[in-house]
PDBML (XML) file of the C-alpha atoms, coordinates in Angstrom:
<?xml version="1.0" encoding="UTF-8" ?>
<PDBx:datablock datablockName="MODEL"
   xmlns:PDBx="http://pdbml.pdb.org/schema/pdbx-v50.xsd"
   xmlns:xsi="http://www.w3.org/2001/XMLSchema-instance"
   xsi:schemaLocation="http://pdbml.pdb.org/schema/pdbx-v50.xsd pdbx-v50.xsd">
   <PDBx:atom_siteCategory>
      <PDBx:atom_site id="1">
         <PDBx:B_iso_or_equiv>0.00</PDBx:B_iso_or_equiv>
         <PDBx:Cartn_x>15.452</PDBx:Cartn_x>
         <PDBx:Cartn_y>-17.819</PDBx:Cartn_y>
         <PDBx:Cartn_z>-11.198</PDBx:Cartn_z>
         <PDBx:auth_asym_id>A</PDBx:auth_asym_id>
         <PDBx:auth_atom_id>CA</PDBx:auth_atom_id>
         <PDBx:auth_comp_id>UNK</PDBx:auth_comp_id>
         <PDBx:auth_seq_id>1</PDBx:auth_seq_id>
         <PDBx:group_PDB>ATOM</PDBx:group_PDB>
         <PDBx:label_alt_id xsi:nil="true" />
         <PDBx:label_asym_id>A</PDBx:label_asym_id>
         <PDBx:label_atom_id>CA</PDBx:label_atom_id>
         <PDBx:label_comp_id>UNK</PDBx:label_comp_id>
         <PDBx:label_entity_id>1</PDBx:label_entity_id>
         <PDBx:label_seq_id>1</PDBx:label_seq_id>
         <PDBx:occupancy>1.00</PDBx:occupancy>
         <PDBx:pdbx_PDB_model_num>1</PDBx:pdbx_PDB_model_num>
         <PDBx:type_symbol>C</PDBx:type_symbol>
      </PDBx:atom_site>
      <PDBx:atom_site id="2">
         <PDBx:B_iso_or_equiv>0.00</PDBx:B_iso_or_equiv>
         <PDBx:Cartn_x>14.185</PDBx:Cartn_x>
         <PDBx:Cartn_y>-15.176</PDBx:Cartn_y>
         <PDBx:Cartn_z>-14.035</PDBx:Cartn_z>
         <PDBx:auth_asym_id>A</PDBx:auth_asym_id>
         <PDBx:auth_atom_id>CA</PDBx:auth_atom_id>
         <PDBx:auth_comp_id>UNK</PDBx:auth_comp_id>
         <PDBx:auth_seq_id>2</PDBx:auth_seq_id>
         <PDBx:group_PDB>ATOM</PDBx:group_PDB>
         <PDBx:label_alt_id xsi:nil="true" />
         <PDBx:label_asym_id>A</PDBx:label_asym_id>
         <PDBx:label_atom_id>CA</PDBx:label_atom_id>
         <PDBx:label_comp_id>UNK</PDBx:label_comp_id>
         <PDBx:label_entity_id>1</PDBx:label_entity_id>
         <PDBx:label_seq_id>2</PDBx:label_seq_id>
         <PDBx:occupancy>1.00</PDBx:occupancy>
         <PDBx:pdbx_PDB_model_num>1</PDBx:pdbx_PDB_model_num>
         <PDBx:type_symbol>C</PDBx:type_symbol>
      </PDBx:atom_site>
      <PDBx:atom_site id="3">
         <PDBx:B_iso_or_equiv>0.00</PDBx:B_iso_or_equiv>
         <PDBx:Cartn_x>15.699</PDBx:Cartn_x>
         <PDBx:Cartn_y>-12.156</PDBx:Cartn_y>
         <PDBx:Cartn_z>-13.235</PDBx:Cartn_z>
         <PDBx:auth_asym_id>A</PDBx:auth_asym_id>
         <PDBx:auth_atom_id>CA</PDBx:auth_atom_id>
         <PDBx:auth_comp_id>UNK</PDBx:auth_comp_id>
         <PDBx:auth_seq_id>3</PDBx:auth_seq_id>
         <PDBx:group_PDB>ATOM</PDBx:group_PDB>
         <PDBx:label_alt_id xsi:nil="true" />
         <PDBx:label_asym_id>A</PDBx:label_asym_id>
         <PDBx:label_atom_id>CA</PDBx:label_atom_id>
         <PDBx:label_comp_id>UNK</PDBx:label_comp_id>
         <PDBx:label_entity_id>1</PDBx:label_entity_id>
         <PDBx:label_seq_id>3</PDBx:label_seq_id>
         <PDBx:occupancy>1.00</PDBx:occupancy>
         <PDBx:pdbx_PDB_model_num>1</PDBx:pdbx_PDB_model_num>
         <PDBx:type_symbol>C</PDBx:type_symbol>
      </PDBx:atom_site>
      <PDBx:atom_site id="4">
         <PDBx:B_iso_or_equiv>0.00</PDBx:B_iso_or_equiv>
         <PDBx:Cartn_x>13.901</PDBx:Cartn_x>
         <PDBx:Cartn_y>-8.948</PDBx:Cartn_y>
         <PDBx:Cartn_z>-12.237</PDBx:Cartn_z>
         <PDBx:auth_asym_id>A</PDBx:auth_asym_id>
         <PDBx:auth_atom_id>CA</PDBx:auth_atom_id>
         <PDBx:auth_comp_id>UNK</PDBx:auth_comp_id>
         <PDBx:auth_seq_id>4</PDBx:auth_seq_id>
         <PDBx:group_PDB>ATOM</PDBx:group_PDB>
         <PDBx:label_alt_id xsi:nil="true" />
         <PDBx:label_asym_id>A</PDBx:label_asym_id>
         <PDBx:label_atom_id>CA</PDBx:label_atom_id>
         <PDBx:label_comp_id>UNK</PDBx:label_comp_id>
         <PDBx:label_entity_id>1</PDBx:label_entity_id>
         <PDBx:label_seq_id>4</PDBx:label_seq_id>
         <PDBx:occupancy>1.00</PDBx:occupancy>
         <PDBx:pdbx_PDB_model_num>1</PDBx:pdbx_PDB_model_num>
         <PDBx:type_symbol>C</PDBx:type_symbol>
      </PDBx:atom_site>
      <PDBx:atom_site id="5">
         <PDBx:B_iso_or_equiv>0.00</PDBx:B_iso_or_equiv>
         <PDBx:Cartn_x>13.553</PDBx:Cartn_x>
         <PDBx:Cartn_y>-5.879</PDBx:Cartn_y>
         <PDBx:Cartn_z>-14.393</PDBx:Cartn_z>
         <PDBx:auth_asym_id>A</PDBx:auth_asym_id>
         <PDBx:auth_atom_id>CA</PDBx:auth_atom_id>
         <PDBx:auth_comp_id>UNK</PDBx:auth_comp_id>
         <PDBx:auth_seq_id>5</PDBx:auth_seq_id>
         <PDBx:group_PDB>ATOM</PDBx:group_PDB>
         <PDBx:label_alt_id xsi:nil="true" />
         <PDBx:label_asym_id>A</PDBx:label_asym_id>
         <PDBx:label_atom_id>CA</PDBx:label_atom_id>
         <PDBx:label_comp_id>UNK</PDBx:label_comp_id>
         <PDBx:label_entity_id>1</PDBx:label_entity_id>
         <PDBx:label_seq_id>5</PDBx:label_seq_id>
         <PDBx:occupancy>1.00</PDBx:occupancy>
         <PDBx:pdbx_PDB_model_num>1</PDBx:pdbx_PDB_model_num>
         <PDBx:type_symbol>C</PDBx:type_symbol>
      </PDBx:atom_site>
      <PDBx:atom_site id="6">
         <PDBx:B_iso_or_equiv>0.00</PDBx:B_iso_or_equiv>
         <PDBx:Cartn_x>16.473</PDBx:Cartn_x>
         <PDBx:Cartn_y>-3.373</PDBx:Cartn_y>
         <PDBx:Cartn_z>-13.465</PDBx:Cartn_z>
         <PDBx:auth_asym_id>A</PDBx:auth_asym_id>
         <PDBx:auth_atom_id>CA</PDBx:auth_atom_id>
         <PDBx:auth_comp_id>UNK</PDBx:auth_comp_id>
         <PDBx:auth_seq_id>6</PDBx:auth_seq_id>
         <PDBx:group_PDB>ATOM</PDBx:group_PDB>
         <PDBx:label_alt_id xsi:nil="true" />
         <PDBx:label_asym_id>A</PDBx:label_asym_id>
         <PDBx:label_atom_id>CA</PDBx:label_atom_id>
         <PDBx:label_comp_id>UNK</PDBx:label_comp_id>
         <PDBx:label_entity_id>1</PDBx:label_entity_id>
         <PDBx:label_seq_id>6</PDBx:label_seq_id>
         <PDBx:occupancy>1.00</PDBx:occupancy>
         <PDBx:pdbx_PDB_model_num>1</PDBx:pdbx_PDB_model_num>
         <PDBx:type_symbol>C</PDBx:type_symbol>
      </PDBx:atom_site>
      <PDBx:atom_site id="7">
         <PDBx:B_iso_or_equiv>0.00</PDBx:B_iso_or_equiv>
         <PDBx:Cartn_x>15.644</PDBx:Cartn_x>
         <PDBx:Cartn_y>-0.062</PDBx:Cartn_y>
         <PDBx:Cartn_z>-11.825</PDBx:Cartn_z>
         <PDBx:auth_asym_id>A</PDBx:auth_asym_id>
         <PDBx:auth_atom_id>CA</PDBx:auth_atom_id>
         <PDBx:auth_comp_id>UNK</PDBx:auth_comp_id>
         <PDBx:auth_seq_id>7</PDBx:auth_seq_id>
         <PDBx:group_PDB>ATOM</PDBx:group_PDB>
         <PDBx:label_alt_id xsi:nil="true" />
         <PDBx:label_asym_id>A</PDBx:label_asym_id>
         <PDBx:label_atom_id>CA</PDBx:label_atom_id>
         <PDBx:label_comp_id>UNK</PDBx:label_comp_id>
         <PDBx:label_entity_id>1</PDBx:label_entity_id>
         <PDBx:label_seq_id>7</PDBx:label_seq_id>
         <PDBx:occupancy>1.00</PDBx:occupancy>
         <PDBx:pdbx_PDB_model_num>1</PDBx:pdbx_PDB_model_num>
         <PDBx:type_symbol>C</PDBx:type_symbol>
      </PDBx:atom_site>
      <PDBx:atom_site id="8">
         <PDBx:B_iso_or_equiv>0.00</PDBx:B_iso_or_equiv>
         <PDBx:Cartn_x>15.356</PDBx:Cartn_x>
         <PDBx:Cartn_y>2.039</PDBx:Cartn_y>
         <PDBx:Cartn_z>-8.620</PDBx:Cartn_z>
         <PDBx:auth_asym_id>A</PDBx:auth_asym_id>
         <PDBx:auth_atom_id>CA</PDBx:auth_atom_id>
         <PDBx:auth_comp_id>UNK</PDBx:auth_comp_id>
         <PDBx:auth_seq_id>8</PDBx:auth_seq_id>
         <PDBx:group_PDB>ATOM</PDBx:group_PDB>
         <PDBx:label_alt_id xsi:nil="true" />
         <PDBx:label_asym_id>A</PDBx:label_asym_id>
         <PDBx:label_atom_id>CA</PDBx:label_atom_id>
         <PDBx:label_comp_id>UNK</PDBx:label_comp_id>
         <PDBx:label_entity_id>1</PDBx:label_entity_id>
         <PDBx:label_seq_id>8</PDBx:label_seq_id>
         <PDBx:occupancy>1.00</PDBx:occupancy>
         <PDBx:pdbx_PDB_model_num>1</PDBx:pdbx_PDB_model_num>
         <PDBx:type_symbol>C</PDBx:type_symbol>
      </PDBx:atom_site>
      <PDBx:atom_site id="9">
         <PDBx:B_iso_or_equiv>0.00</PDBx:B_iso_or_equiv>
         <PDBx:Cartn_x>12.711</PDBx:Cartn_x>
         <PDBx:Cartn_y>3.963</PDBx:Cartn_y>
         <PDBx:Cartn_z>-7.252</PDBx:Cartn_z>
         <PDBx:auth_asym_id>A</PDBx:auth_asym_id>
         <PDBx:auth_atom_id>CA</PDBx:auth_atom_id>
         <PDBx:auth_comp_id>UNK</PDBx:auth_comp_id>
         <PDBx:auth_seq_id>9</PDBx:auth_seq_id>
         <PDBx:group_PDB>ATOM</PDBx:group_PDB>
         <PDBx:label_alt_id xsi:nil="true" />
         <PDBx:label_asym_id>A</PDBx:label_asym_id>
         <PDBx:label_atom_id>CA</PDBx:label_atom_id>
         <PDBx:label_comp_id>UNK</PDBx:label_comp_id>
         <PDBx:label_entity_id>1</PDBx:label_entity_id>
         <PDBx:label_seq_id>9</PDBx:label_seq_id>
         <PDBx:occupancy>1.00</PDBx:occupancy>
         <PDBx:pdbx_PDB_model_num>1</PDBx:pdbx_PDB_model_num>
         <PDBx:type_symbol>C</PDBx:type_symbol>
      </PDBx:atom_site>
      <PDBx:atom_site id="10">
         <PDBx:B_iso_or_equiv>0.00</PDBx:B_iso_or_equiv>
         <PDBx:Cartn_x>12.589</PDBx:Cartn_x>
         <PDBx:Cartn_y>7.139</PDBx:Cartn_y>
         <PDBx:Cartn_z>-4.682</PDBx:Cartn_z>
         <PDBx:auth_asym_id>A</PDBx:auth_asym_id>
         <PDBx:auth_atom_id>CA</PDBx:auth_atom_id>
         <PDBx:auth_comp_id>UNK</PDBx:auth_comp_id>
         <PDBx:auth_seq_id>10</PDBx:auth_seq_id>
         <PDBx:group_PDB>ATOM</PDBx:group_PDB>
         <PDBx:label_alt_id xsi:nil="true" />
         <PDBx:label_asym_id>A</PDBx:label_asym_id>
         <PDBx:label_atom_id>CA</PDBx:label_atom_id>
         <PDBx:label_comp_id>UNK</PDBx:label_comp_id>
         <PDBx:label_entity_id>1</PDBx:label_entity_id>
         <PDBx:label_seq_id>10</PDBx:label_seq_id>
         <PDBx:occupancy>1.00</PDBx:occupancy>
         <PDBx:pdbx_PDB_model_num>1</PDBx:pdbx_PDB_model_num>
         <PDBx:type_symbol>C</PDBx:type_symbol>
      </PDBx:atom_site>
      <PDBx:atom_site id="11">
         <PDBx:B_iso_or_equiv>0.00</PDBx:B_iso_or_equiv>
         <PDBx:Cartn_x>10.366</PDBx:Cartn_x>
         <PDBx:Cartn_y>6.180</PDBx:Cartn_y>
         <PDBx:Cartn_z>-1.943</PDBx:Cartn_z>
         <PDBx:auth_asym_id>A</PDBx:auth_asym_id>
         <PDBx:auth_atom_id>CA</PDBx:auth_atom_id>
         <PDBx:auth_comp_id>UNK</PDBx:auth_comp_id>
         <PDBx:auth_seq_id>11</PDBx:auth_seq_id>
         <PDBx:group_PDB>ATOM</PDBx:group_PDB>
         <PDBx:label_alt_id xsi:nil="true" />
         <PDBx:label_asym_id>A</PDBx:label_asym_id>
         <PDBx:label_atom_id>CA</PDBx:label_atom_id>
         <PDBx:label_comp_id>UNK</PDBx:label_comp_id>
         <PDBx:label_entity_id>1</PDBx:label_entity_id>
         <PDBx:label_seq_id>11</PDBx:label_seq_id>
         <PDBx:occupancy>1.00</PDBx:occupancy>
         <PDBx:pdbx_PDB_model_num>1</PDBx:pdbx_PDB_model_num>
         <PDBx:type_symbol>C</PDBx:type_symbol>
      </PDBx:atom_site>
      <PDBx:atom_site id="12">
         <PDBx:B_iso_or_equiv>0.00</PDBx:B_iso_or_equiv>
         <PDBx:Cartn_x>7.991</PDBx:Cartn_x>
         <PDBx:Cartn_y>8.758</PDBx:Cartn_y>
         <PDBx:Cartn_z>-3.367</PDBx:Cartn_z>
         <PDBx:auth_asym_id>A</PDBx:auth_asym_id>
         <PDBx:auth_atom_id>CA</PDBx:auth_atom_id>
         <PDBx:auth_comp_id>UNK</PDBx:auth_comp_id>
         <PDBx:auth_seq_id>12</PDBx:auth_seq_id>
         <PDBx:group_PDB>ATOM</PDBx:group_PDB>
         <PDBx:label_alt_id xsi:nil="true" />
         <PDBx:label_asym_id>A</PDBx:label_asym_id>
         <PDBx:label_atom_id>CA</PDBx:label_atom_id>
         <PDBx:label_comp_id>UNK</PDBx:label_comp_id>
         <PDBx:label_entity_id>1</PDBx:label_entity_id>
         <PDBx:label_seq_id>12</PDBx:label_seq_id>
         <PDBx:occupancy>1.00</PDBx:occupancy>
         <PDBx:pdbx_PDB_model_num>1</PDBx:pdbx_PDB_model_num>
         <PDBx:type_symbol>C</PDBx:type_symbol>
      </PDBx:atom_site>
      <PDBx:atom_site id="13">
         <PDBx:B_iso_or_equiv>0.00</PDBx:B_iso_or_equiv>
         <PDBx:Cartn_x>8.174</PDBx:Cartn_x>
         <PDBx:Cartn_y>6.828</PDBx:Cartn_y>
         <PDBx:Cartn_z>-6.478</PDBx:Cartn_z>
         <PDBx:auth_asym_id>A</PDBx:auth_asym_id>
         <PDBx:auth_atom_id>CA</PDBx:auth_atom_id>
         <PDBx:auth_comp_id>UNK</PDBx:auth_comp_id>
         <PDBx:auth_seq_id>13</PDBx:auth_seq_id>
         <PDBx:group_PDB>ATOM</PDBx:group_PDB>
         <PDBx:label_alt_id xsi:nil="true" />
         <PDBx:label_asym_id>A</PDBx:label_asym_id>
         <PDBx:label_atom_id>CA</PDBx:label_atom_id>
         <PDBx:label_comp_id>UNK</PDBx:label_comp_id>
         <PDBx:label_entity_id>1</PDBx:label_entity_id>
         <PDBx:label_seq_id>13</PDBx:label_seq_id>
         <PDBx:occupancy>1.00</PDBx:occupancy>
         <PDBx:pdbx_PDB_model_num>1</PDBx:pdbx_PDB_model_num>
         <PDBx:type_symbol>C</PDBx:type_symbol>
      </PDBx:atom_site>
      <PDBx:atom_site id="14">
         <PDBx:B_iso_or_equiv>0.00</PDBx:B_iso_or_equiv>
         <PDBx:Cartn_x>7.704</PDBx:Cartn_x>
         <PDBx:Cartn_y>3.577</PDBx:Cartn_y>
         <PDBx:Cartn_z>-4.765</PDBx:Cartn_z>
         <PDBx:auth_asym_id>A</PDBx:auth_asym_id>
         <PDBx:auth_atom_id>CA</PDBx:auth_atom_id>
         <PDBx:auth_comp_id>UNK</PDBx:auth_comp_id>
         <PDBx:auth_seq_id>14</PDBx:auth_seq_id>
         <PDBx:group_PDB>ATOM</PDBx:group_PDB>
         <PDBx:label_alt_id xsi:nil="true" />
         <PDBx:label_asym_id>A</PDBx:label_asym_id>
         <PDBx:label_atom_id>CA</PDBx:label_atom_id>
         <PDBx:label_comp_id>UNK</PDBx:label_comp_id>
         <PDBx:label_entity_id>1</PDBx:label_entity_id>
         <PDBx:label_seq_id>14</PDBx:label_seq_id>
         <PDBx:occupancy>1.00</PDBx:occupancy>
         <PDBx:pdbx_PDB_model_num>1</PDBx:pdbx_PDB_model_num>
         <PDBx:type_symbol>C</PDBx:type_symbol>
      </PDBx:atom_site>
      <PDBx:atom_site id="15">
         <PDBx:B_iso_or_equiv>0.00</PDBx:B_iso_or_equiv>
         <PDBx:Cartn_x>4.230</PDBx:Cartn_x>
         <PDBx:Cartn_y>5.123</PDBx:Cartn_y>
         <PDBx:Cartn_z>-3.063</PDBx:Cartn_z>
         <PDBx:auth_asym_id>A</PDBx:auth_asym_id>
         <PDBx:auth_atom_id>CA</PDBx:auth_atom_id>
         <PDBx:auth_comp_id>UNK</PDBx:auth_comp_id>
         <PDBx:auth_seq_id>15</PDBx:auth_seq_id>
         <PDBx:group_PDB>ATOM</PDBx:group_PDB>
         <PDBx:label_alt_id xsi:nil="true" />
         <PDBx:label_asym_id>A</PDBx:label_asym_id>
         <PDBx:label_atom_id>CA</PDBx:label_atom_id>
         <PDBx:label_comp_id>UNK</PDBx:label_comp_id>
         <PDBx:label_entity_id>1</PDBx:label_entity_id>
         <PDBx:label_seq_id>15</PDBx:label_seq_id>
         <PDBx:occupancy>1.00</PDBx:occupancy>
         <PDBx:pdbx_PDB_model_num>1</PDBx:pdbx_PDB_model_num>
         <PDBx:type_symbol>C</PDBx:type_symbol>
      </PDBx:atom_site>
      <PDBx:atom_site id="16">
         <PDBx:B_iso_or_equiv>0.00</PDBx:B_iso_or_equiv>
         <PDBx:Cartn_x>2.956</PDBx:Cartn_x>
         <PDBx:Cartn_y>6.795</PDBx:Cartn_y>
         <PDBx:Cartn_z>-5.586</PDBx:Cartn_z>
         <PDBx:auth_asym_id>A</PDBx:auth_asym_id>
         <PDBx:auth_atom_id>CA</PDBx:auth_atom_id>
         <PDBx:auth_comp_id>UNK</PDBx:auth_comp_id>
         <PDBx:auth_seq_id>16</PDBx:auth_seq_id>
         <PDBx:group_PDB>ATOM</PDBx:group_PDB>
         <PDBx:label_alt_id xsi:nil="true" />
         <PDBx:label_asym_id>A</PDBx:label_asym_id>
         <PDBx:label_atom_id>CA</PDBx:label_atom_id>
         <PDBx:label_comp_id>UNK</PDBx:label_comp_id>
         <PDBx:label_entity_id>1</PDBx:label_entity_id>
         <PDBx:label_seq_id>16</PDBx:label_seq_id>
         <PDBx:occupancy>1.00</PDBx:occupancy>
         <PDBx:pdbx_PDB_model_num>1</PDBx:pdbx_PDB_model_num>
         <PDBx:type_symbol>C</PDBx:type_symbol>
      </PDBx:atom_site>
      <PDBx:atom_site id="17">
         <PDBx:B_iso_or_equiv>0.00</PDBx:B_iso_or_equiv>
         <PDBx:Cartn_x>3.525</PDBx:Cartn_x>
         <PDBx:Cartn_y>3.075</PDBx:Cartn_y>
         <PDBx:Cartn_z>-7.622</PDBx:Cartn_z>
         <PDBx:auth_asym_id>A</PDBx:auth_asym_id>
         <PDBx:auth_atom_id>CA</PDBx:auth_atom_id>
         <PDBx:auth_comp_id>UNK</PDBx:auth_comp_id>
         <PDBx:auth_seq_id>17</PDBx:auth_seq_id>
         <PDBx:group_PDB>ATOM</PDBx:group_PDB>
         <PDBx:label_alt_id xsi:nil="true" />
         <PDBx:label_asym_id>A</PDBx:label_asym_id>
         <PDBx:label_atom_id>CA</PDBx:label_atom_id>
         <PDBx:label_comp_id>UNK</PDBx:label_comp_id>
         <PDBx:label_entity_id>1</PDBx:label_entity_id>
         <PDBx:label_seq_id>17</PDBx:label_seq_id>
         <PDBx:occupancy>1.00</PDBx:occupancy>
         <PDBx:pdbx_PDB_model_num>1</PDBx:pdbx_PDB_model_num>
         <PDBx:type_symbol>C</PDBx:type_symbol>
      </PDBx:atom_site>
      <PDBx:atom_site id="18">
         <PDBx:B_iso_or_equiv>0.00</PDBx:B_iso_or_equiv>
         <PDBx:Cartn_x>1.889</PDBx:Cartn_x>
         <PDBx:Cartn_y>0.983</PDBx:Cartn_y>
         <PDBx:Cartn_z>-5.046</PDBx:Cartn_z>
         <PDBx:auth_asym_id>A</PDBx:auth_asym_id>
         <PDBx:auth_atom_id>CA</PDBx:auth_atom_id>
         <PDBx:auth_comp_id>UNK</PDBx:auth_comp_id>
         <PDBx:auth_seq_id>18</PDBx:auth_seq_id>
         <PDBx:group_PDB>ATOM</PDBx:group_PDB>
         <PDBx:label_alt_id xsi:nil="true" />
         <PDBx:label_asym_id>A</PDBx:label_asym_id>
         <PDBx:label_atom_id>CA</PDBx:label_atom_id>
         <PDBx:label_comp_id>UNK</PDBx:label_comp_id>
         <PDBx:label_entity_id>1</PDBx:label_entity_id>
         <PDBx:label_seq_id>18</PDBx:label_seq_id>
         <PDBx:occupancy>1.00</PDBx:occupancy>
         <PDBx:pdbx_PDB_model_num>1</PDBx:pdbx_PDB_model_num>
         <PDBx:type_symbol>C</PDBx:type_symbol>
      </PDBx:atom_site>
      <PDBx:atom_site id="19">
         <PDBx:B_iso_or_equiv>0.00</PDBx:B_iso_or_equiv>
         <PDBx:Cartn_x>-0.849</PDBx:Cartn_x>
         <PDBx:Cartn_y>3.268</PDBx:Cartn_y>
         <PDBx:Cartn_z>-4.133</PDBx:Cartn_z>
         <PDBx:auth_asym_id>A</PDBx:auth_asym_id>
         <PDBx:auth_atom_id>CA</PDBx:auth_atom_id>
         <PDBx:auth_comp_id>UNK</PDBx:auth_comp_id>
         <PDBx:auth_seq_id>19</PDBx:auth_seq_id>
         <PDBx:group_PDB>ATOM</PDBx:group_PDB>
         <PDBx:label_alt_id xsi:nil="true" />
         <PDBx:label_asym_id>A</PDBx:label_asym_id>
         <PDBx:label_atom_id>CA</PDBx:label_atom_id>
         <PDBx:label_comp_id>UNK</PDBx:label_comp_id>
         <PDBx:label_entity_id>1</PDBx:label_entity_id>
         <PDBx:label_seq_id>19</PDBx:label_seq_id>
         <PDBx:occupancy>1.00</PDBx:occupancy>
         <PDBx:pdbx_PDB_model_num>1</PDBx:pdbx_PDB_model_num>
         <PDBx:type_symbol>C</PDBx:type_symbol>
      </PDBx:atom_site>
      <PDBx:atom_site id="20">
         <PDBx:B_iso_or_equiv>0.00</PDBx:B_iso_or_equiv>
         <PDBx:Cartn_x>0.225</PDBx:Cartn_x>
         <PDBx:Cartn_y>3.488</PDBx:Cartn_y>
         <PDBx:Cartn_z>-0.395</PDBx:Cartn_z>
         <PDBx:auth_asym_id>A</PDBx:auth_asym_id>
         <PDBx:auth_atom_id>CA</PDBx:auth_atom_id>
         <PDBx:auth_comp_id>UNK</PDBx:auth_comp_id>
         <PDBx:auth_seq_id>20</PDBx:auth_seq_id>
         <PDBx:group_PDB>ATOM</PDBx:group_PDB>
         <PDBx:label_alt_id xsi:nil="true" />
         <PDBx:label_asym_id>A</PDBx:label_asym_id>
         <PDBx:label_atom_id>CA</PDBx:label_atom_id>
         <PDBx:label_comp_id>UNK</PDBx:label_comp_id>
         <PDBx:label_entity_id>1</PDBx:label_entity_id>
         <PDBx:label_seq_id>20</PDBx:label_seq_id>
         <PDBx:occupancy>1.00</PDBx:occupancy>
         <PDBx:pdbx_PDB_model_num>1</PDBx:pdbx_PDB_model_num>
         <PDBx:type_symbol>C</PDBx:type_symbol>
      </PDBx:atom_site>
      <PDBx:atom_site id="21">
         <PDBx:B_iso_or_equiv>0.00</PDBx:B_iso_or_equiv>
         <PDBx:Cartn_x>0.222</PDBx:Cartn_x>
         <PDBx:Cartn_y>6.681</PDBx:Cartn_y>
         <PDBx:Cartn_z>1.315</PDBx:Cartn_z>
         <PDBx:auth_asym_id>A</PDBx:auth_asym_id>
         <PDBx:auth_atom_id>CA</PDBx:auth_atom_id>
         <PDBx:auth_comp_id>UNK</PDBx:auth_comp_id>
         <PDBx:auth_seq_id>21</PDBx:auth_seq_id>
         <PDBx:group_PDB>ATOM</PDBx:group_PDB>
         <PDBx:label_alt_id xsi:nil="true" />
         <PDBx:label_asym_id>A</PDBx:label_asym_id>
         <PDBx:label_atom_id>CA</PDBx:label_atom_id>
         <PDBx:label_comp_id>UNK</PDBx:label_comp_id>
         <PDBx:label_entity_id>1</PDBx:label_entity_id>
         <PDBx:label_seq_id>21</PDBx:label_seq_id>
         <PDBx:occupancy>1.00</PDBx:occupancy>
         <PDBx:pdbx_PDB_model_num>1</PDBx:pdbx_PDB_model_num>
         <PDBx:type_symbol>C</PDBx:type_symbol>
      </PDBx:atom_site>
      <PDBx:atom_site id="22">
         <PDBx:B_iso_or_equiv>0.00</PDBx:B_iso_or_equiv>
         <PDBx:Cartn_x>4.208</PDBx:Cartn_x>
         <PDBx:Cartn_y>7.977</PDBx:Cartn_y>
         <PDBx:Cartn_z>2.745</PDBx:Cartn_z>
         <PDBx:auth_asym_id>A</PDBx:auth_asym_id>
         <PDBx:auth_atom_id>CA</PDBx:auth_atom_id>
         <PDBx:auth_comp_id>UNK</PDBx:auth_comp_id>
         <PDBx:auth_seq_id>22</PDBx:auth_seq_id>
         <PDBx:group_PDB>ATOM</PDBx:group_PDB>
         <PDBx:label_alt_id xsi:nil="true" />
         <PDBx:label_asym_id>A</PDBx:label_asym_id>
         <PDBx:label_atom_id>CA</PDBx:label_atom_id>
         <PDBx:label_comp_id>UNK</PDBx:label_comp_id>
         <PDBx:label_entity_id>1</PDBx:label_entity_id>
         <PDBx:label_seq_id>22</PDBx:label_seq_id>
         <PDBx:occupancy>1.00</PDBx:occupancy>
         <PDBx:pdbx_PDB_model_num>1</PDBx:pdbx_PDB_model_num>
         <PDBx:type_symbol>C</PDBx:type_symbol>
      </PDBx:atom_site>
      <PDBx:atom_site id="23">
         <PDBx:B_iso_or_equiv>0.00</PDBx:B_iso_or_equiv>
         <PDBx:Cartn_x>3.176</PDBx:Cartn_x>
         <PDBx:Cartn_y>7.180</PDBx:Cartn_y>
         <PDBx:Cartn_z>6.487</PDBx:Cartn_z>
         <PDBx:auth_asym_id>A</PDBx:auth_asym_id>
         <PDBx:auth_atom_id>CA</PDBx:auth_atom_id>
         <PDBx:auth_comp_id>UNK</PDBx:auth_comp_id>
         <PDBx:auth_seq_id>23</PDBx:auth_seq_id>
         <PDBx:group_PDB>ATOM</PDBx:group_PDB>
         <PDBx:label_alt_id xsi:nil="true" />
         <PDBx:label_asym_id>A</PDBx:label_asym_id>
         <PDBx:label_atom_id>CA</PDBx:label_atom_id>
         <PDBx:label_comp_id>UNK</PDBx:label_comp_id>
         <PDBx:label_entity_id>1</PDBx:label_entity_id>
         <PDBx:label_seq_id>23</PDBx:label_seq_id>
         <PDBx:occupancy>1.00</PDBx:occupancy>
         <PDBx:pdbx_PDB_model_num>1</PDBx:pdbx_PDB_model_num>
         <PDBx:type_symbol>C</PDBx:type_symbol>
      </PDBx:atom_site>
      <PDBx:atom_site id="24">
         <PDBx:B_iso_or_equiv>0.00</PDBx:B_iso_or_equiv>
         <PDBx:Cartn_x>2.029</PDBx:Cartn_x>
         <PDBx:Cartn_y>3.280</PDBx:Cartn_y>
         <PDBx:Cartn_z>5.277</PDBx:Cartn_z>
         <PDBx:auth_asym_id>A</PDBx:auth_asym_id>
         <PDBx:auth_atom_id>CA</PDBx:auth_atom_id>
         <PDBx:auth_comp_id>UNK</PDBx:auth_comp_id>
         <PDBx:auth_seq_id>24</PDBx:auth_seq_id>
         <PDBx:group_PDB>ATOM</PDBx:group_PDB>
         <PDBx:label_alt_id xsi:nil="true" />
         <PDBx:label_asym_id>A</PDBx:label_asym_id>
         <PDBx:label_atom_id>CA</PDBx:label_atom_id>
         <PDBx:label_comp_id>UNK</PDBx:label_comp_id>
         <PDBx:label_entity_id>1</PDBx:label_entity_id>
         <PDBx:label_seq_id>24</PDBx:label_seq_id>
         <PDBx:occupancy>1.00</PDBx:occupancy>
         <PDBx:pdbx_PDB_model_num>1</PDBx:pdbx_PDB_model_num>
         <PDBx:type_symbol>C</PDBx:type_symbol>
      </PDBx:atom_site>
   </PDBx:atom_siteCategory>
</PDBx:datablock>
């Protein structure tokens, strides 16, 4: 139920975050 911390990331944001690679 705990809420998730608010924001939004750019897909280039969201790869560079995760360590996958833009194609993955």
């Amino acid at each position: 139920l705990d809420d998730d911390p608010e924001f939004r990331l750019t897909a280039s944001e969201l790869a560079r975050s995760s360590g996958l690679d833009p194609a993955t």
